[in-house]
N, C-alpha and C. Protein backbone atom coordinates (compact mmCIF):
# COMPACT_ATOMS: atom_id res chain seq x y z
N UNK A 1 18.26 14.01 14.69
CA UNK A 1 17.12 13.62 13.84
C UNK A 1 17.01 12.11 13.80
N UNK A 2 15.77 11.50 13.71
CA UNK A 2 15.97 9.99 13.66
C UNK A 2 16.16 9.40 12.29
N UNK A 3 16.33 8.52 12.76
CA UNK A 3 16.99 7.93 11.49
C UNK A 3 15.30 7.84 10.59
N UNK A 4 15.91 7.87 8.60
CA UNK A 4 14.70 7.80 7.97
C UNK A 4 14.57 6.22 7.59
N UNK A 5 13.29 5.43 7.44
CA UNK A 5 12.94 4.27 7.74
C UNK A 5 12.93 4.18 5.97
N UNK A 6 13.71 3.16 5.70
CA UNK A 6 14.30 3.03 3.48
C UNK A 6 12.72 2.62 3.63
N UNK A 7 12.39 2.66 2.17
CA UNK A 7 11.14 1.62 1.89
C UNK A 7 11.27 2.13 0.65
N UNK A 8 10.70 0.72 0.07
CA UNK A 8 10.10 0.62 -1.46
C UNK A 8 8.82 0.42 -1.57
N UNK A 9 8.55 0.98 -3.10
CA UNK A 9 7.28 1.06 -3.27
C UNK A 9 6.85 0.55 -4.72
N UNK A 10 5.65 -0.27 -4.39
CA UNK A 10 5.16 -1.35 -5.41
C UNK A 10 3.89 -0.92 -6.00
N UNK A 11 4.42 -0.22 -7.49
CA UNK A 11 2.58 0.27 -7.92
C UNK A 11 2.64 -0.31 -9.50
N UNK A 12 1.19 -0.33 -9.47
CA UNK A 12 0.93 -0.58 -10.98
C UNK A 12 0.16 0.42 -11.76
N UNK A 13 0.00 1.32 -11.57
CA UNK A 13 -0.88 2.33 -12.38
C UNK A 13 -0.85 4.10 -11.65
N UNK A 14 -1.66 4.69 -11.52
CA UNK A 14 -1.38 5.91 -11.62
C UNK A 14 -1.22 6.72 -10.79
N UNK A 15 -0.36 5.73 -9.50
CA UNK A 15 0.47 6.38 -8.25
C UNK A 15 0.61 7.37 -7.65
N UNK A 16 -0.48 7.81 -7.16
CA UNK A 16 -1.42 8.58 -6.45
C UNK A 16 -1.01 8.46 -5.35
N UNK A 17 -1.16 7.00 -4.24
CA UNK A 17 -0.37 7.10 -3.22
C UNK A 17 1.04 7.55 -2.85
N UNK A 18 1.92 7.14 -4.24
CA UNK A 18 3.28 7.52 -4.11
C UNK A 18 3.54 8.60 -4.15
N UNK A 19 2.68 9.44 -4.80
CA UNK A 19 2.54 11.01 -5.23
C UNK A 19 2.16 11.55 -3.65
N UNK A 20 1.36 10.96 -3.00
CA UNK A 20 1.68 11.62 -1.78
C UNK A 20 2.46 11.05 -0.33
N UNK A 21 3.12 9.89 -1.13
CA UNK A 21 4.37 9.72 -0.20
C UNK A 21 5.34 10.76 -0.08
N UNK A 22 5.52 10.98 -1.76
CA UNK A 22 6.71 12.03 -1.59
C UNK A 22 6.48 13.18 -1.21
N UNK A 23 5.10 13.79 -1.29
CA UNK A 23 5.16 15.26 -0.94
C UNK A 23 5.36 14.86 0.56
N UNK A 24 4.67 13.94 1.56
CA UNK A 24 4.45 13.98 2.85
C UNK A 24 6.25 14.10 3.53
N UNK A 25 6.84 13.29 2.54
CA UNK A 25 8.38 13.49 2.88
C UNK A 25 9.22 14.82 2.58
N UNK A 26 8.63 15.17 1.35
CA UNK A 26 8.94 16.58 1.12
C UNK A 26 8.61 17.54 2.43
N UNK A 27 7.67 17.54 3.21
CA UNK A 27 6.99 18.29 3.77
C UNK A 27 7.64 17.95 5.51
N UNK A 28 8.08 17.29 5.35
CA UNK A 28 8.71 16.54 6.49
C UNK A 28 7.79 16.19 7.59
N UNK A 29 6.48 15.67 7.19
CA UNK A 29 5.61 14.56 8.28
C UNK A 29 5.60 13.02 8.03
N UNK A 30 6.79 12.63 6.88
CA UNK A 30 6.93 11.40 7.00
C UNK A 30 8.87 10.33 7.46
N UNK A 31 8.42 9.97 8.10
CA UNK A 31 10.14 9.84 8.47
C UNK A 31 10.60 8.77 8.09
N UNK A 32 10.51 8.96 6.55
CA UNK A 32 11.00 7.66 5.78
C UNK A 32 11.84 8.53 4.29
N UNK A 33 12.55 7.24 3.63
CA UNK A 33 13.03 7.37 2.42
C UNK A 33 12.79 6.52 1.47
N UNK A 34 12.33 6.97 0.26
CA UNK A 34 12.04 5.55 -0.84
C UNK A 34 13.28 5.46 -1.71
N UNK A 35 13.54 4.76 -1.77
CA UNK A 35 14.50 3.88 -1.87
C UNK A 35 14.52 3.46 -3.36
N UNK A 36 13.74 3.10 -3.79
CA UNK A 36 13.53 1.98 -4.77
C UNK A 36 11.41 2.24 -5.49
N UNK A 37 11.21 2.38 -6.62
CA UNK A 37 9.68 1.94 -7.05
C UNK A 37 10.08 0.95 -7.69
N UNK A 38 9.38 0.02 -7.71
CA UNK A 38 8.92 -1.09 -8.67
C UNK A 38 7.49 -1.29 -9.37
N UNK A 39 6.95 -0.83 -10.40
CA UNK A 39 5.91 -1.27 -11.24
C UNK A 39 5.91 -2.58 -11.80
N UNK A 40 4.55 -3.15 -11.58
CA UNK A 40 4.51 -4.02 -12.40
C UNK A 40 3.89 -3.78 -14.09
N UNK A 41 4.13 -2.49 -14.23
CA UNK A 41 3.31 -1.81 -15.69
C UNK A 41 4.49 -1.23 -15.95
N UNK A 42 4.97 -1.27 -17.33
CA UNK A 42 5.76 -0.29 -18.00
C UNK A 42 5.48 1.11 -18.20
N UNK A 43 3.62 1.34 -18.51
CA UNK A 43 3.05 2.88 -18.62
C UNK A 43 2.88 3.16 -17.17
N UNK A 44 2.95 2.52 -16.32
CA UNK A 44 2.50 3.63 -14.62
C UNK A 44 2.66 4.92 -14.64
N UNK A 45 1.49 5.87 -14.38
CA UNK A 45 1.71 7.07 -14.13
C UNK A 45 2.68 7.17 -12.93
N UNK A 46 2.99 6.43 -12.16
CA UNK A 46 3.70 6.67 -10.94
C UNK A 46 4.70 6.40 -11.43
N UNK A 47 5.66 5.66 -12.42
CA UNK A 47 7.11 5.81 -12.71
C UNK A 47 7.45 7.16 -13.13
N UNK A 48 6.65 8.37 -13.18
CA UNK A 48 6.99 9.48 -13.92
C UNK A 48 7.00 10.23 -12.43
N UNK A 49 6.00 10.27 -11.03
CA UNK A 49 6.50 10.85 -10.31
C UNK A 49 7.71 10.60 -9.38
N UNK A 50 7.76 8.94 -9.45
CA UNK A 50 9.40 8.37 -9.19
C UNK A 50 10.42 9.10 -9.60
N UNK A 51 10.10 9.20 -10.87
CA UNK A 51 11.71 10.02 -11.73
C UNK A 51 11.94 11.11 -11.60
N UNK A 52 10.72 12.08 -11.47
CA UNK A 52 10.54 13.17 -10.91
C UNK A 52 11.58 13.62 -9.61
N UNK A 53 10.88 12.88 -8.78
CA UNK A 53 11.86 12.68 -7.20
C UNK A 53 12.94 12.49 -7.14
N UNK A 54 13.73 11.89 -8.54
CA UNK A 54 14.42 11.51 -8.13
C UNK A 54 15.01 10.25 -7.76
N UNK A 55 13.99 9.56 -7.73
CA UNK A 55 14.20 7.47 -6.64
C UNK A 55 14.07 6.92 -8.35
N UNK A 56 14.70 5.74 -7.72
CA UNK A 56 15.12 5.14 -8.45
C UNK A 56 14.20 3.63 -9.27
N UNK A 57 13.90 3.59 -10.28
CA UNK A 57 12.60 2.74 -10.86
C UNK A 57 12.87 1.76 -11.33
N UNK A 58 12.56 0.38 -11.13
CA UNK A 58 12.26 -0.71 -11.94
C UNK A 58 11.03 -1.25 -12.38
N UNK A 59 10.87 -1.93 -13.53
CA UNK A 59 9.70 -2.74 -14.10
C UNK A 59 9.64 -4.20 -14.19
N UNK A 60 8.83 -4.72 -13.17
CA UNK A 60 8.89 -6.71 -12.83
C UNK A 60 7.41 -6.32 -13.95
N UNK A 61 7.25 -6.94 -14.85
CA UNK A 61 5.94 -7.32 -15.30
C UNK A 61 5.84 -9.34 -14.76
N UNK A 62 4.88 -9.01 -14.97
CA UNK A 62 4.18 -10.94 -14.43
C UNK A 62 3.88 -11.77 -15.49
N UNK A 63 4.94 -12.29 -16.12
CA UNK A 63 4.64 -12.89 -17.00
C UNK A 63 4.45 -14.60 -17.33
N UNK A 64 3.66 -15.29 -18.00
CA UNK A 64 2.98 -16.13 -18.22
C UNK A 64 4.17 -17.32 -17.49
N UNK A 65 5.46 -17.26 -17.99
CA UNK A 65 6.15 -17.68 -17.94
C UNK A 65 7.44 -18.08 -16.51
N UNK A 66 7.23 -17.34 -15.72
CA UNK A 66 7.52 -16.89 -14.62
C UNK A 66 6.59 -17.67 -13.26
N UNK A 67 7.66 -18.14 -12.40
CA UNK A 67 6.50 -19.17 -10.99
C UNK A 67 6.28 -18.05 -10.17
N UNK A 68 5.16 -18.51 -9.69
CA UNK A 68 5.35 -17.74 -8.68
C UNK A 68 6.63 -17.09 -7.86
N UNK A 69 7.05 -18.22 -7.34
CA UNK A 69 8.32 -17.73 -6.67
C UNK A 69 9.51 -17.07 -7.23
N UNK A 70 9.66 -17.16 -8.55
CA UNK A 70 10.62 -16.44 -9.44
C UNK A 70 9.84 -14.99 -9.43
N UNK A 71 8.55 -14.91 -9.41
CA UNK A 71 7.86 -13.38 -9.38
C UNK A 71 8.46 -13.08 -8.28
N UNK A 72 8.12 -13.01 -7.27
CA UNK A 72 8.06 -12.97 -6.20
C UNK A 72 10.04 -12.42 -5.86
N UNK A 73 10.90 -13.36 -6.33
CA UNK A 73 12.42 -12.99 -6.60
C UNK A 73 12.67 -11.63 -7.31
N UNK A 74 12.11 -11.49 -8.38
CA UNK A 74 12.15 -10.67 -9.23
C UNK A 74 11.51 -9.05 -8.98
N UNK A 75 10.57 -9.25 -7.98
CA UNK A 75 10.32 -8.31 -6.90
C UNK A 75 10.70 -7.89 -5.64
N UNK A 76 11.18 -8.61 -5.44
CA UNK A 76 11.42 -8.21 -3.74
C UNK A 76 13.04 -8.31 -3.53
N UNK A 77 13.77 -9.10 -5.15
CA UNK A 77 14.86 -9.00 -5.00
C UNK A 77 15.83 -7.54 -4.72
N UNK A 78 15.39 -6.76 -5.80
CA UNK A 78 15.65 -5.27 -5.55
C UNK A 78 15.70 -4.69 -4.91
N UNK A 79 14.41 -5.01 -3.68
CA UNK A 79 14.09 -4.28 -2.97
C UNK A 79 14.75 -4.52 -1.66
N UNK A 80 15.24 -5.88 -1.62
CA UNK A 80 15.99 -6.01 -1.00
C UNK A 80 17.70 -5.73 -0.83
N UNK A 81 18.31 -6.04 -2.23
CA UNK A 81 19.36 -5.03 -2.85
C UNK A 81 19.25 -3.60 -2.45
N UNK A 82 18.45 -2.67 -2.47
CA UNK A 82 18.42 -1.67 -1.79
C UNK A 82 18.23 -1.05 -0.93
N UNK A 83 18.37 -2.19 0.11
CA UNK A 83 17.93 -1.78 1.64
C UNK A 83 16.99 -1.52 2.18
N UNK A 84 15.75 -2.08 1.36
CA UNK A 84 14.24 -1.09 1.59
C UNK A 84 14.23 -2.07 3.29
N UNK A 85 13.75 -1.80 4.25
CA UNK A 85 13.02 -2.15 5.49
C UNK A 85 11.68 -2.49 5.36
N UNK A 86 11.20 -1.87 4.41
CA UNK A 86 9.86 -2.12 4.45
C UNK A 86 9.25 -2.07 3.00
N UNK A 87 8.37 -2.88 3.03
CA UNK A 87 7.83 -2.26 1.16
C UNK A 87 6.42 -2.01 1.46
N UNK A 88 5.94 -1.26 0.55
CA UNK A 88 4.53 -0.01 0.52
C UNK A 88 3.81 -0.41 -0.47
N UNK A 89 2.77 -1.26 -0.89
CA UNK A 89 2.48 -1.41 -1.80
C UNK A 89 1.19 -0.42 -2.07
N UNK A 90 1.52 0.51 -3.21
CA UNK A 90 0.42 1.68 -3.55
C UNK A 90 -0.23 1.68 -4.40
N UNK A 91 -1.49 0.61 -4.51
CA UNK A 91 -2.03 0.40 -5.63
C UNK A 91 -1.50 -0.56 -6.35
N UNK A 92 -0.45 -1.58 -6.03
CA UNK A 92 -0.10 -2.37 -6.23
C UNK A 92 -1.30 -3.79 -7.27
N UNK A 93 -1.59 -3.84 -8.43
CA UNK A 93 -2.38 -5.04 -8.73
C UNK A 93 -2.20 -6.33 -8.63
N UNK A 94 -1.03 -6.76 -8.44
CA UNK A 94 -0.56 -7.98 -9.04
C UNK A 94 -0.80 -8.80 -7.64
N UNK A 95 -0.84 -9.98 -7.95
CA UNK A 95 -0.27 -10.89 -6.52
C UNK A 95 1.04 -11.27 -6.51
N UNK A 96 1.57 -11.42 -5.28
CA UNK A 96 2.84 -11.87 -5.28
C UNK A 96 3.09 -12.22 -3.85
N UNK A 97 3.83 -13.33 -3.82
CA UNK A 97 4.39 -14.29 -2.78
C UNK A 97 5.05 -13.49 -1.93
N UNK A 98 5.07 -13.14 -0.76
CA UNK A 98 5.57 -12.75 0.60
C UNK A 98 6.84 -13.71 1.00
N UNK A 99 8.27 -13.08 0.33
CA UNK A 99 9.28 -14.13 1.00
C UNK A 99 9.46 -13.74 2.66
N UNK A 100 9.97 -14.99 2.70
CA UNK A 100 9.82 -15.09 4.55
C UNK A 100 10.73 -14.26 5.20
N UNK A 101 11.57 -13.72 4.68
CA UNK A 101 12.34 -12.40 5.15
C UNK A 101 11.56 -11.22 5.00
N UNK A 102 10.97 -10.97 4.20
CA UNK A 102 9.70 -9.53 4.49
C UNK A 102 8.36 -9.84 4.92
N UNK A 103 8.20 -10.95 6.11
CA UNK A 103 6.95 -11.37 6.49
C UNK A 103 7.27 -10.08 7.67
N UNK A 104 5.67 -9.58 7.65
CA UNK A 104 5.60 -8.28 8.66
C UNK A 104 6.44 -7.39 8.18
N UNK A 105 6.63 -7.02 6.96
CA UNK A 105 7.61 -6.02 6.37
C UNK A 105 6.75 -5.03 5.17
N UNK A 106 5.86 -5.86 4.81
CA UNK A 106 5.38 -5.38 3.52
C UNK A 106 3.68 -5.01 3.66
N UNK A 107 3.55 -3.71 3.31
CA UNK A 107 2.39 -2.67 4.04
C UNK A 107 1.49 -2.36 3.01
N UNK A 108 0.09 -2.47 2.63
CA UNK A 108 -0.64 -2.58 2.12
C UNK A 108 -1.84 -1.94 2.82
N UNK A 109 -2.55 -0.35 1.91
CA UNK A 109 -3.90 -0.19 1.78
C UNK A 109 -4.48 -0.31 0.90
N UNK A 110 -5.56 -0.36 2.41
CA UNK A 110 -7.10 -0.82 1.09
C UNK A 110 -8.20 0.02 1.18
N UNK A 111 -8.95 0.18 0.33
CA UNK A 111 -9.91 1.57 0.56
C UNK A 111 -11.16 1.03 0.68
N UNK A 112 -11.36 0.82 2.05
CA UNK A 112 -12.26 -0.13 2.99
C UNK A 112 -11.92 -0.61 3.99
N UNK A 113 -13.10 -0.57 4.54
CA UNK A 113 -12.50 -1.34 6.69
C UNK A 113 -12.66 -2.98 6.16
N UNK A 114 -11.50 -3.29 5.97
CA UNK A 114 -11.36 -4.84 6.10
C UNK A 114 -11.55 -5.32 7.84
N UNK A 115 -12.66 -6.57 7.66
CA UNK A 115 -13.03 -7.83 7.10
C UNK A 115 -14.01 -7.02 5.59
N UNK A 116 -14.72 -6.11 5.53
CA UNK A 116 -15.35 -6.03 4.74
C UNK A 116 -15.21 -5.61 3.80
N UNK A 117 -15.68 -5.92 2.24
CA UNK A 117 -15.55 -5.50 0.61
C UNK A 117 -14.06 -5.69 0.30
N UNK A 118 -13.43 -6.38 0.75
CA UNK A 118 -12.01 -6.68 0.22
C UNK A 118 -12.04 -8.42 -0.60
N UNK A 119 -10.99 -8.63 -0.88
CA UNK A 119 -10.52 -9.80 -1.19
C UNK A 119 -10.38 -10.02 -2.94
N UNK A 120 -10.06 -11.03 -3.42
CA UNK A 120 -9.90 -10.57 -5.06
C UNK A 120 -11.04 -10.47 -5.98
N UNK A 121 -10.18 -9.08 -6.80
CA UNK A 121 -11.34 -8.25 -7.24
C UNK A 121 -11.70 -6.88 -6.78
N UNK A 122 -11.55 -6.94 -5.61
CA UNK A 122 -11.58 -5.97 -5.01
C UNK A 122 -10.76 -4.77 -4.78
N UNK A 123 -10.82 -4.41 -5.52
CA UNK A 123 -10.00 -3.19 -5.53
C UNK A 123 -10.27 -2.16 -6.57
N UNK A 124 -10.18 -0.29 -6.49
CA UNK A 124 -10.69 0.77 -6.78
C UNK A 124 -12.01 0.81 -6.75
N UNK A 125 -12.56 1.14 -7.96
CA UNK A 125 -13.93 1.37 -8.03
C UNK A 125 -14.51 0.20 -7.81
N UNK A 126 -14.46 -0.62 -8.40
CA UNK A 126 -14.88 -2.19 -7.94
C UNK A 126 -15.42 -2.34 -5.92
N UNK A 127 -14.73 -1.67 -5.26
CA UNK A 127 -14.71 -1.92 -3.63
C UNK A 127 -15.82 -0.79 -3.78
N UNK A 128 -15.59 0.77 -4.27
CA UNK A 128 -16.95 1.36 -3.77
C UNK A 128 -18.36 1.25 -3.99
N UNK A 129 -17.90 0.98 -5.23
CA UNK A 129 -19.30 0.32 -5.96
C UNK A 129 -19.71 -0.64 -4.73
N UNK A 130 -19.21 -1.79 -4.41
CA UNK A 130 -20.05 -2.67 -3.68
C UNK A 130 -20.28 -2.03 -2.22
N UNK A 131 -19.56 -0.99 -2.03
CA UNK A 131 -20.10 -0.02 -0.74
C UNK A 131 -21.01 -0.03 -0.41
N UNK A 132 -21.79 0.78 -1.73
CA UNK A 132 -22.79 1.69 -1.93
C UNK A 132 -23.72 0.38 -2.24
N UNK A 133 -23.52 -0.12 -3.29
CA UNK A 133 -24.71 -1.74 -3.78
C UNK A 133 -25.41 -2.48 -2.01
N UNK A 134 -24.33 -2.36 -1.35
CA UNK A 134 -24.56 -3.07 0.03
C UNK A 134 -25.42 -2.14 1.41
N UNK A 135 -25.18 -0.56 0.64
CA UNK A 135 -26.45 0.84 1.48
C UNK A 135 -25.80 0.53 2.60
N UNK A 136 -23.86 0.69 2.73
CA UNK A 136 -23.51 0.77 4.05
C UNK A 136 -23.67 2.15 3.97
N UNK A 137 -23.30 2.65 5.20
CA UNK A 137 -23.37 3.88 5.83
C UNK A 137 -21.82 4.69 6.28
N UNK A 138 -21.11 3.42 6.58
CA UNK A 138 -19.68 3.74 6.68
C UNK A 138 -18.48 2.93 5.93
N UNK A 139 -17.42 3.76 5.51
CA UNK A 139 -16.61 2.32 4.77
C UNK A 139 -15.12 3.63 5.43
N UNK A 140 -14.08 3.56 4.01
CA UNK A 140 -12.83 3.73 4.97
C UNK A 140 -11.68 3.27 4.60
N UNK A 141 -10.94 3.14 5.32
CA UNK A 141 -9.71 2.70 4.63
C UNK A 141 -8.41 1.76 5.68
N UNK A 142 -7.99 1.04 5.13
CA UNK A 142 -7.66 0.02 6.48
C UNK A 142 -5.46 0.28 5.99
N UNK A 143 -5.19 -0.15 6.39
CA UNK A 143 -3.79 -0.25 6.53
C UNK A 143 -3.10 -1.78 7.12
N UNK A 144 -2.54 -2.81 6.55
CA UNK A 144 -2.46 -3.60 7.07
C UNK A 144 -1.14 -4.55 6.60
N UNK A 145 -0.62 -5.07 7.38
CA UNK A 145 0.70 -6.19 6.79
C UNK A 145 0.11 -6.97 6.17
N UNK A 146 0.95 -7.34 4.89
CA UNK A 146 0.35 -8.27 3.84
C UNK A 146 1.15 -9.61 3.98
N UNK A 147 0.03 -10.69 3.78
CA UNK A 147 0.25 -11.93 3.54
C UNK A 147 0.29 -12.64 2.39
N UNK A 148 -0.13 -13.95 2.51
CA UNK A 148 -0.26 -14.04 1.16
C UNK A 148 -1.52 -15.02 0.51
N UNK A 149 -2.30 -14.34 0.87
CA UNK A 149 -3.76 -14.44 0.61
C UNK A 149 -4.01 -12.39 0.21
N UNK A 150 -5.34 -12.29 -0.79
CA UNK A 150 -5.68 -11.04 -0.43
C UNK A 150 -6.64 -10.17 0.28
N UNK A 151 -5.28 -9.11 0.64
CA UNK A 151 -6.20 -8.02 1.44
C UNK A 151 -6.42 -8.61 2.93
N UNK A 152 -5.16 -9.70 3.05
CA UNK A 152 -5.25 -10.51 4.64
C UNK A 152 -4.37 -10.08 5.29
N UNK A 153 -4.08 -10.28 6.14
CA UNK A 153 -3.16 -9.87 7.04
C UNK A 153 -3.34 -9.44 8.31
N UNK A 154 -2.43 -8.55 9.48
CA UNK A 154 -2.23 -8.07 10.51
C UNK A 154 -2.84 -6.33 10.28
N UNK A 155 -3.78 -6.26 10.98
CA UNK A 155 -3.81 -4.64 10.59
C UNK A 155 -3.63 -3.59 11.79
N UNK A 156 -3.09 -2.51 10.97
CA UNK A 156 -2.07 -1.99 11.75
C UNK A 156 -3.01 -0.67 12.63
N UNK A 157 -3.59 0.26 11.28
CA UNK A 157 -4.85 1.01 11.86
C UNK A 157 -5.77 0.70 10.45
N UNK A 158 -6.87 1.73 10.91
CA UNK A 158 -8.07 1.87 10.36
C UNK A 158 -8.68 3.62 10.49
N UNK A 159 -9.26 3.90 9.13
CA UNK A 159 -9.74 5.12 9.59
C UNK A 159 -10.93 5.05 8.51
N UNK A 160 -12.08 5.87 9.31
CA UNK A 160 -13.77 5.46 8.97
C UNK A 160 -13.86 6.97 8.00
N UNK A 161 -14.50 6.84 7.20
CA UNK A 161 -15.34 8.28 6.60
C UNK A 161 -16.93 7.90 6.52
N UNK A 162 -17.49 8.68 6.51
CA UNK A 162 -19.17 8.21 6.38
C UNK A 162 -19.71 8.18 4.22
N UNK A 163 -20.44 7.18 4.23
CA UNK A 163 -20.95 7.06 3.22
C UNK A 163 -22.24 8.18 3.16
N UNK A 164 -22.18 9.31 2.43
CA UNK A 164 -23.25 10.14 1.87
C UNK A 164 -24.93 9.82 1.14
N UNK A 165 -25.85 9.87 1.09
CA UNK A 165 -27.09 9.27 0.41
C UNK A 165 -27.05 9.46 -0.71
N UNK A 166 -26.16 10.72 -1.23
CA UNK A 166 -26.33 11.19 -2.87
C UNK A 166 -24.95 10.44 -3.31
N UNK A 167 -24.12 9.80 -2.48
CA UNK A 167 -22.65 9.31 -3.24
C UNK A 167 -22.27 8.57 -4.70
N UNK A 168 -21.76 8.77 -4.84
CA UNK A 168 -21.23 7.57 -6.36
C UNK A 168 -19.89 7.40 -6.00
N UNK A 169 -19.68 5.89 -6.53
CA UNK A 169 -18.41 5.36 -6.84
C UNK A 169 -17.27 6.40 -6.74
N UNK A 170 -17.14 7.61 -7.35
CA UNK A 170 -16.44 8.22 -7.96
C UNK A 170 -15.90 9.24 -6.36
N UNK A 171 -17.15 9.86 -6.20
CA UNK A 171 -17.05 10.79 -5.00
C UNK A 171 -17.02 9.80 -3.64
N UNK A 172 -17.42 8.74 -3.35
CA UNK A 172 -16.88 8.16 -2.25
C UNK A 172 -15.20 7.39 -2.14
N UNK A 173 -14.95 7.35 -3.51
CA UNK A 173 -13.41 7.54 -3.80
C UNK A 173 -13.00 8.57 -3.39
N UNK A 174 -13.16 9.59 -3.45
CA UNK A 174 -12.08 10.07 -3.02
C UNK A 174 -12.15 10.59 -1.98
N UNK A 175 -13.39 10.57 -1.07
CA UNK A 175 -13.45 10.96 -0.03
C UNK A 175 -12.35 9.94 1.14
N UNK A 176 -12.46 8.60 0.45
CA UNK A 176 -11.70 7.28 1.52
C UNK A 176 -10.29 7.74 1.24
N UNK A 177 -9.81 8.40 -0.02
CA UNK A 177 -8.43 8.67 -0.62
C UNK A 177 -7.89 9.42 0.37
N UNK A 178 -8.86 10.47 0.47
CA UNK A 178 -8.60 11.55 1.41
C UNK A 178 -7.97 10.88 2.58
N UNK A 179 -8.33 9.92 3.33
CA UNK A 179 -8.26 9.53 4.46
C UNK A 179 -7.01 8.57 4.50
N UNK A 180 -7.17 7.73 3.27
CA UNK A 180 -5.60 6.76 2.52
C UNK A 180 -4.54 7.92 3.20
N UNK A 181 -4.67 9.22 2.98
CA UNK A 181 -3.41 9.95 2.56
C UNK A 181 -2.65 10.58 3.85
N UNK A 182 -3.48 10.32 4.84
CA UNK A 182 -3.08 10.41 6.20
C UNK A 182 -3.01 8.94 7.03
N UNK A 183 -3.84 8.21 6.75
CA UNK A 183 -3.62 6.70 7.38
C UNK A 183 -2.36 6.29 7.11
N UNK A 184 -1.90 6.40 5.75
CA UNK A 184 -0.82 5.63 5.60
C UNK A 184 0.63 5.70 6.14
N UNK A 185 0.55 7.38 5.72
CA UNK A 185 2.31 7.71 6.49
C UNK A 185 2.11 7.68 7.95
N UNK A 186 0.92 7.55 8.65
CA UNK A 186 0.76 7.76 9.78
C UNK A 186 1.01 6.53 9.98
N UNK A 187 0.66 5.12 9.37
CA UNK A 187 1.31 3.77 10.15
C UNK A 187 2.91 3.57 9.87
N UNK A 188 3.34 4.12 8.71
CA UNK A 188 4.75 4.06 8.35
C UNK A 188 5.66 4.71 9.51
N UNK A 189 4.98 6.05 9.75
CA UNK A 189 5.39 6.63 10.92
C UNK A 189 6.11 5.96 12.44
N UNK A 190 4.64 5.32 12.45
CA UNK A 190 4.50 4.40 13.78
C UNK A 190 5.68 3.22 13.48
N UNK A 191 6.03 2.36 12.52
CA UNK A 191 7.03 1.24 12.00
C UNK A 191 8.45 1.87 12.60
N UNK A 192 8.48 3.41 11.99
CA UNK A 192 9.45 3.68 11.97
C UNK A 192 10.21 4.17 13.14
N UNK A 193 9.04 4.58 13.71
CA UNK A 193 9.97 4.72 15.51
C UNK A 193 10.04 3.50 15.85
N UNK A 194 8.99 2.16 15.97
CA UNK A 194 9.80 1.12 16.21
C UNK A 194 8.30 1.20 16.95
N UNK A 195 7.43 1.05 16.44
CA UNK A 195 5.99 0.76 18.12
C UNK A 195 5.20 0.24 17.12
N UNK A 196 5.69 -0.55 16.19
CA UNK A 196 4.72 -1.99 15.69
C UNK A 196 5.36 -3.14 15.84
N UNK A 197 4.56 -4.09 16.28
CA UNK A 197 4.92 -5.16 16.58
C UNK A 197 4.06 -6.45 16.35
N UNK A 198 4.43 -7.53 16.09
CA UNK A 198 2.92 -8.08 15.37
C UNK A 198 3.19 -9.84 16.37
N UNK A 199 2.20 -10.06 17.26
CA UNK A 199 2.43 -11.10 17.67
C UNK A 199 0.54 -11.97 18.14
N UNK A 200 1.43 -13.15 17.44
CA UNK A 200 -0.48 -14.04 17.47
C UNK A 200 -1.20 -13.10 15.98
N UNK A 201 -0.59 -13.19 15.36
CA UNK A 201 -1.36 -12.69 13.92
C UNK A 201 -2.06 -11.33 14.64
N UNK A 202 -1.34 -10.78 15.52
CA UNK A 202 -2.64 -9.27 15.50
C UNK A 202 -1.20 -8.15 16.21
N UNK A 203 -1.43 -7.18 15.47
CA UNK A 203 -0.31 -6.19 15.88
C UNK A 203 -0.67 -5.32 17.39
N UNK A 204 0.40 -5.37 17.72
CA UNK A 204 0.33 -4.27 19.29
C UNK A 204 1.19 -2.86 18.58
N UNK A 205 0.74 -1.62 19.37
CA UNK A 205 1.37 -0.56 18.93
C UNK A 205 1.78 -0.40 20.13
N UNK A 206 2.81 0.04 20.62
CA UNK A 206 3.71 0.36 21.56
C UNK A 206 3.40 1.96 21.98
């Protein structure tokens, strides 16, 4: 069997992605182990399916007081303490500094084909709404190494759903979710045999 690829996972609210990290691992189409959650919320619905599982939970809140780079310690320290290879950020809100040991390490979707409707602000309903405000036709969901700017980075894949004429915010959510929920373990997948590779700011898949 190959080896399972550690990763941690970075959410702030009601961890939906993580919820189907674990079943996808449960189910054995994902060939990874989480390792470690970190919230930056004390209420996250996702610290309850963490505990559930089993994995093991911490809480970094971002506070006033705190530099950047001490955030940034205070997150990724753990995660590094626990061997994660990679970190998953699932709904992740916060910003935080990319230390230079998890540059090309740390994996981020967005529910949208970035270059477009991303950047700050952007994120949940906020991104479909401007979908629909903009009468695209297609939007989607992107997968990509995070930097440290937002919603920038190396992207790894992309997968399209079509925008409907009768849609709302609500129902074109979850139609892109739908698609989140296979994009994602499917690039983790790919990390984990070893056929990502990121060179000149743009990834090759092997």
């Amino acid at each position: 069997m190959a080896k399972l690829l550690r990763i941690a996972v970075l959410i702030s609210g009601g961890g939906t992605t993580l919820r189907n990290l674990i079943a996808k691992i449960r189910e054995g189409k994902l060939n990874a182990e989480i390792c470690l959650v970190v919230s930056s919320n004390p209420s996250a619905k996702g610290l309850e399916f963490a505990q559930d599982a089993g994995v093991k939970t911490l809480v970094v809140e971002k506070k006033n007081e705190l530099s950047g780079d001490a955030y940034s310690e205070a997150t990724f320290g753990p995660c590094r303490a626990a061997g994660a290879e990679v970190v998953v950020m699932g709904g992740f809100l916060k910003h935080v500094l990319i230390p230079p040991d998890f540059e090309n390490r740390v994996v981020n979707i967005h529910p949208a084909l970035i270059p477009a409707f991303c950047g700050k602000g952007m994120y949940g309903h906020h991104v479909h709404e401007a979908v629909l405000a903009a009468g695209a036709t297609t939007s989607g969901c992107t997968v990509h190494f995070v930097d440290n700017l937002y919603d920038h980075g190396p992207v790894i894949l992309q997968r399209s759903v079509p925008v409907m004429p009768n849609d709302t915010p609500e129902t074109l959510a979850a139609r892109a979710f739908e698609a989140e929920c296979e994009a994602l373990p499917e690039a983790i997948n790919l990390i984990a045999a070893g056929r990502v590779s990121v060179q000149n700011g743009n990834v090759n898949l092997a």
